[in-house]
Protein backbone atom coordinates (compact mmCIF):
# COMPACT_ATOMS: atom_id res chain seq x y z
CA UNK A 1 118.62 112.55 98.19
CA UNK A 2 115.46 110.48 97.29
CA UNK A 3 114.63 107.18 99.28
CA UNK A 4 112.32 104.67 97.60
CA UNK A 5 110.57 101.60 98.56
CA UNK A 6 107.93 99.43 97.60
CA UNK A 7 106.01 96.79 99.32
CA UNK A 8 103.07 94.94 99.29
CA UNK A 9 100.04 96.62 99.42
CA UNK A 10 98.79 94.81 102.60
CA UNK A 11 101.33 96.44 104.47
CA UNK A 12 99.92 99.87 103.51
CA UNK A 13 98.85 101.33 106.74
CA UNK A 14 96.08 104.14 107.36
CA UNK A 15 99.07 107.12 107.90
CA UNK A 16 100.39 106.31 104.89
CA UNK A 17 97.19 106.43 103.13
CA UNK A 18 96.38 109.80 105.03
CA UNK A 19 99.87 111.04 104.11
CA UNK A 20 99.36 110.08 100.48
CA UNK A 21 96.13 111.72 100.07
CA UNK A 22 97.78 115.09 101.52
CA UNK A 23 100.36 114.86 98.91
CA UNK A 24 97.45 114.98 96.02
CA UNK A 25 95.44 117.88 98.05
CA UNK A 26 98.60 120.19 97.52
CA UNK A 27 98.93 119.12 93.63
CA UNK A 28 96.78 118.27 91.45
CA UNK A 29 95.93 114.63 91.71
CA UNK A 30 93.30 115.50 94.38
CA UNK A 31 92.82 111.89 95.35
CA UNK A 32 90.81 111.26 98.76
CA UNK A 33 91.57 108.64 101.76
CA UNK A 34 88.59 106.82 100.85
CA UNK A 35 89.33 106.13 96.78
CA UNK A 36 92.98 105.51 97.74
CA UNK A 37 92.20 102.86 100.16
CA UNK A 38 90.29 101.43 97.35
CA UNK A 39 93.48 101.03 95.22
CA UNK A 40 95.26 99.08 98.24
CA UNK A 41 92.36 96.68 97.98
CA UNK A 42 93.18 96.61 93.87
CA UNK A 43 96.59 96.48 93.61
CA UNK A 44 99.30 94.57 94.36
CA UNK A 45 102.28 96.70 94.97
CA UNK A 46 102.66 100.41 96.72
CA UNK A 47 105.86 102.02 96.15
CA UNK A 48 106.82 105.23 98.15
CA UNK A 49 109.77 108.06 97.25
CA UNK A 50 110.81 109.98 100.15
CA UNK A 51 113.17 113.03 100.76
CA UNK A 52 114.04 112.71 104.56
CA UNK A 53 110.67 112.63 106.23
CA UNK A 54 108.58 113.63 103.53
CA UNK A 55 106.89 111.77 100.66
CA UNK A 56 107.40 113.14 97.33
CA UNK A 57 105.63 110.93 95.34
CA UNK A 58 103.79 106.93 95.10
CA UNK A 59 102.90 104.53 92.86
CA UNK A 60 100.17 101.65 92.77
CA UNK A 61 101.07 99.16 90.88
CA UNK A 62 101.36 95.43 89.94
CA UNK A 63 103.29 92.66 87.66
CA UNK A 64 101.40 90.12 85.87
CA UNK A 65 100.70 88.38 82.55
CA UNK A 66 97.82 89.56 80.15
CA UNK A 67 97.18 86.69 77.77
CA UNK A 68 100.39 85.48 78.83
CA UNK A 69 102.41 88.48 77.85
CA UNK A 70 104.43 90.04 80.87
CA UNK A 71 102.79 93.09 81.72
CA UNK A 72 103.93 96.22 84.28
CA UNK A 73 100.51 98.00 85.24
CA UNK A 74 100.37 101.55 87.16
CA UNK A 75 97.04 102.16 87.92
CA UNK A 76 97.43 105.11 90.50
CA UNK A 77 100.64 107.49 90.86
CA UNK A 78 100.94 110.84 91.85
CA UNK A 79 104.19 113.41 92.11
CA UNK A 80 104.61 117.00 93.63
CA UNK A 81 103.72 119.83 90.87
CA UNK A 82 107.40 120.82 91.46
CA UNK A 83 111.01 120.38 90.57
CA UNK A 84 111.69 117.37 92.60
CA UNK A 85 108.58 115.82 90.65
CA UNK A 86 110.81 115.09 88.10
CA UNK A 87 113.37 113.06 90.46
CA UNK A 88 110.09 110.88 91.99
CA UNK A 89 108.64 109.66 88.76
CA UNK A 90 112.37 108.26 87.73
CA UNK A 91 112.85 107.03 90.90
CA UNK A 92 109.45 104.96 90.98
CA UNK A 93 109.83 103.53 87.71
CA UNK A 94 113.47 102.52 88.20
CA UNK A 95 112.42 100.37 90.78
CA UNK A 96 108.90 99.01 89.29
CA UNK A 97 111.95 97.63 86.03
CA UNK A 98 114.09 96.37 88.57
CA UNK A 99 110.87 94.79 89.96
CA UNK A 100 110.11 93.41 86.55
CA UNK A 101 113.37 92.27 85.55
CA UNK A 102 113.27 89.61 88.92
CA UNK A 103 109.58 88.74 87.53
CA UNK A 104 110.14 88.47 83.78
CA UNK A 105 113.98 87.64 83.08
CA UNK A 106 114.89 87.47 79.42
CA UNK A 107 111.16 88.94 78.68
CA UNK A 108 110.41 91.92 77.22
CA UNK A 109 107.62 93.73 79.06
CA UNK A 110 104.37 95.68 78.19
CA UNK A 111 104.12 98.53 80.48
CA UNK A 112 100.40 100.01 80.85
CA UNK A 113 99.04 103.11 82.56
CA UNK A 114 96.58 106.21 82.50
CA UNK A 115 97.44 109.52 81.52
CA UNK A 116 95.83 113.33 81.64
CA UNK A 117 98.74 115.43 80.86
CA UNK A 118 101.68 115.04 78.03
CA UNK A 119 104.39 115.55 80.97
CA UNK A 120 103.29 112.09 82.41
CA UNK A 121 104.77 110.73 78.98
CA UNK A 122 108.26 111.36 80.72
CA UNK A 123 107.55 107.86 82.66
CA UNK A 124 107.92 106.26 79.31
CA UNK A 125 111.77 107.11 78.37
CA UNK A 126 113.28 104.87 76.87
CA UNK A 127 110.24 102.36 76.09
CA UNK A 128 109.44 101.19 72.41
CA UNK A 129 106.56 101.61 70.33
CA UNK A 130 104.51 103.48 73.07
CA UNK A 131 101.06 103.96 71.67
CA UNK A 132 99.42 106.07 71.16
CA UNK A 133 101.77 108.59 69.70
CA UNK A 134 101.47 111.74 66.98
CA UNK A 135 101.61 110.57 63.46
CA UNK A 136 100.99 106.71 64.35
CA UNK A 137 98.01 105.04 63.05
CA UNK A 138 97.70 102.19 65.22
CA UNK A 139 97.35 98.72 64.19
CA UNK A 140 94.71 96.56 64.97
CA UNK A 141 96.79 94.81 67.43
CA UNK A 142 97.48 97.93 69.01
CA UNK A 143 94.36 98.75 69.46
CA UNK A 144 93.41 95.58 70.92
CA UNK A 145 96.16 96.27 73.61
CA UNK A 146 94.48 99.70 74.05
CA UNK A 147 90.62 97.50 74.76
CA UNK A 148 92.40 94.68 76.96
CA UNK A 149 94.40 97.42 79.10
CA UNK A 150 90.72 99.41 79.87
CA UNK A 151 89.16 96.30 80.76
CA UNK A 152 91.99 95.87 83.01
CA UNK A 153 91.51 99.10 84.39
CA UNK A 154 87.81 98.68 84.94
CA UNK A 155 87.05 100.77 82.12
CA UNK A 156 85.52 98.14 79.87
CA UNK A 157 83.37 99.78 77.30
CA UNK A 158 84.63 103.57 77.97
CA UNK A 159 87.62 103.58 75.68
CA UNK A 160 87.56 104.68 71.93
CA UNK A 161 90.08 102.32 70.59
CA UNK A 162 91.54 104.40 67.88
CA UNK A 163 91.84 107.38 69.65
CA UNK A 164 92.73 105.45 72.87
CA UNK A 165 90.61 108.23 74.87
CA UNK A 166 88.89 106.66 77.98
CA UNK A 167 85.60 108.15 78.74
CA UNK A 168 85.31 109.67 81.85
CA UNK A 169 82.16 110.50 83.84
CA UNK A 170 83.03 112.82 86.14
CA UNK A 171 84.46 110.54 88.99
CA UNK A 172 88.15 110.34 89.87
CA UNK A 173 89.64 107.88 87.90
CA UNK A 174 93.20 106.05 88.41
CA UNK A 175 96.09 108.16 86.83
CA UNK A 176 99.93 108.48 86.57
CA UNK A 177 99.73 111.72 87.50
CA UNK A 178 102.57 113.99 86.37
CA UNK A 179 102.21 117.09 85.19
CA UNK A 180 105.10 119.39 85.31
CA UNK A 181 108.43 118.60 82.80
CA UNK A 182 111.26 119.77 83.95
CA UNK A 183 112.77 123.18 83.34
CA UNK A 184 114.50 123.20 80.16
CA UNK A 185 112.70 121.09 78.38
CA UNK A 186 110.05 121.28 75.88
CA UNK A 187 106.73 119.57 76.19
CA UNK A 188 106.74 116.58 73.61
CA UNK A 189 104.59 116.53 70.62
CA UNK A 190 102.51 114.39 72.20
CA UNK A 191 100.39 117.31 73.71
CA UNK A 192 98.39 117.19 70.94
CA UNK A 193 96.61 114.16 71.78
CA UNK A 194 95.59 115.52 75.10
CA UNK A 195 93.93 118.61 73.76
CA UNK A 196 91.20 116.21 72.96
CA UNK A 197 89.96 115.36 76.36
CA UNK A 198 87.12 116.55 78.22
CA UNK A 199 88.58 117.58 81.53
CA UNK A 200 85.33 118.09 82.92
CA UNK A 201 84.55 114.60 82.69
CA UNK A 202 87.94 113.81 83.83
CA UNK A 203 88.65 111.84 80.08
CA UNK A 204 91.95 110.34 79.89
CA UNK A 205 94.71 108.38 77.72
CA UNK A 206 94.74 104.52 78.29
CA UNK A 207 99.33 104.47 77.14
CA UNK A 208 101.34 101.76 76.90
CA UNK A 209 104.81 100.68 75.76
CA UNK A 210 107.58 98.19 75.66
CA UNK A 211 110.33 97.58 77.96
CA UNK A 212 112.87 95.57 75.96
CA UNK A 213 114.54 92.98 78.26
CA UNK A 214 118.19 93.58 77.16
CA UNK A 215 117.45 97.41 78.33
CA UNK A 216 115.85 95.68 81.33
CA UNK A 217 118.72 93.75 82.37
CA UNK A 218 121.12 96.52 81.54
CA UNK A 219 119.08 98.72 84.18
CA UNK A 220 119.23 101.25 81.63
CA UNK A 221 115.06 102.34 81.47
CA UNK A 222 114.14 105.07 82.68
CA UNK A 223 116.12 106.88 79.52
């Protein structure tokens, strides 16, 4: 039985920062004390799954308007390279829509993120018109989501826009980090578009999709 909670990231004490970075040393996030305290300074929400005393995964994130279009923004998130992964990453997002749903009523919502690995694309079930995606040319709107969404993430001038592959340079770089599916199912066709990355320099996806309010309201996402 999972146990999740967010709160605002001023509340985020030192422990929890420790204890979050010691999560990421045993998978494969590898993010430090010092470059997650950063994200508490960046971010607006922190949102914690537990399983008794432990944590089994987090999410920094926050809820605001982009050129007036509601907008749900992960910028750091990392899960256990195991089964229970899985169980975490629905567990965060179901709260971040509930979240949104009390911010945006009636509003359908962009939802934004960083990716290195096709698993991550799990978070997205039950979105429309996530981009990028195999076999989609994106339009020129699109794309423009894809330059406004690396600016965001302070990666202004890093992103190809019609690959949507951010640039990396070596430094850890904000992810939704998720990188196991669960057993039984197949990784998505959307491996392909990671195979282009240079995981040396820590390249990564800038992803985004739409959370449709009626699917919103219904409590229905994640699919």
């Amino acid at each position: 039985m999972i146990e999740v909670a967010t709160k605002d990231c001023t509340a985020l004490s030192d422990a929890e920062l420790a204890e979050m970075a010691d999560l990421c040393a045993v998978g494969g996030a590898g993010y430090e004390v010092g470059f997650l305290s950063k994200q508490r300074e960046e971010w607006v929400l922190v949102t914690h799954v537990r399983s008794g005393d432990e944590l089994r995964g987090f999410a920094f994130s926050t809820l605001e308007r982009i050129g007036g279009t509601p907008s749900l923004l992960i910028g750091v998130a990392a899960f256990p390279r195991d089964a229970e992964g899985e169980e975490a990453l629905r567990g965060v997002m179901r709260d971040l829509y509930r979240r949104a749903v009390l911010a945006f009523p009636d509003e359908d919502v962009l939802v934004g993120t960083r990716m290195q690995d096709s698993a991550a694309y799990r978070a997205y079930g039950g979105l429309s018109d996530i981009v990028p995606r195999t076999d989609h040319k994106p339009t020129g709107e699109e794309r423009a989501w894809g330059r406004r969404l690396a600016k965001r993430f302070g990666c202004d001038g890093q992103l190809e826009d019609r690959s949507f592959v951010i640039s990396g340079d070596g430094s850890a770089m904000g992810l939704l980090d998720h990188a196991v599916a669960p057993v039984g199912i197949e990784p998505g066709e959307e491996i392909e578009l990671f195979n282009q990355l240079d995981r040396e320099r820590r390249d990564c996806l800038v992803v985004f999709g739409w959370a449709m309010a009626e699917d919103l309201v219904a409590g229905t996402l994640p699919a």
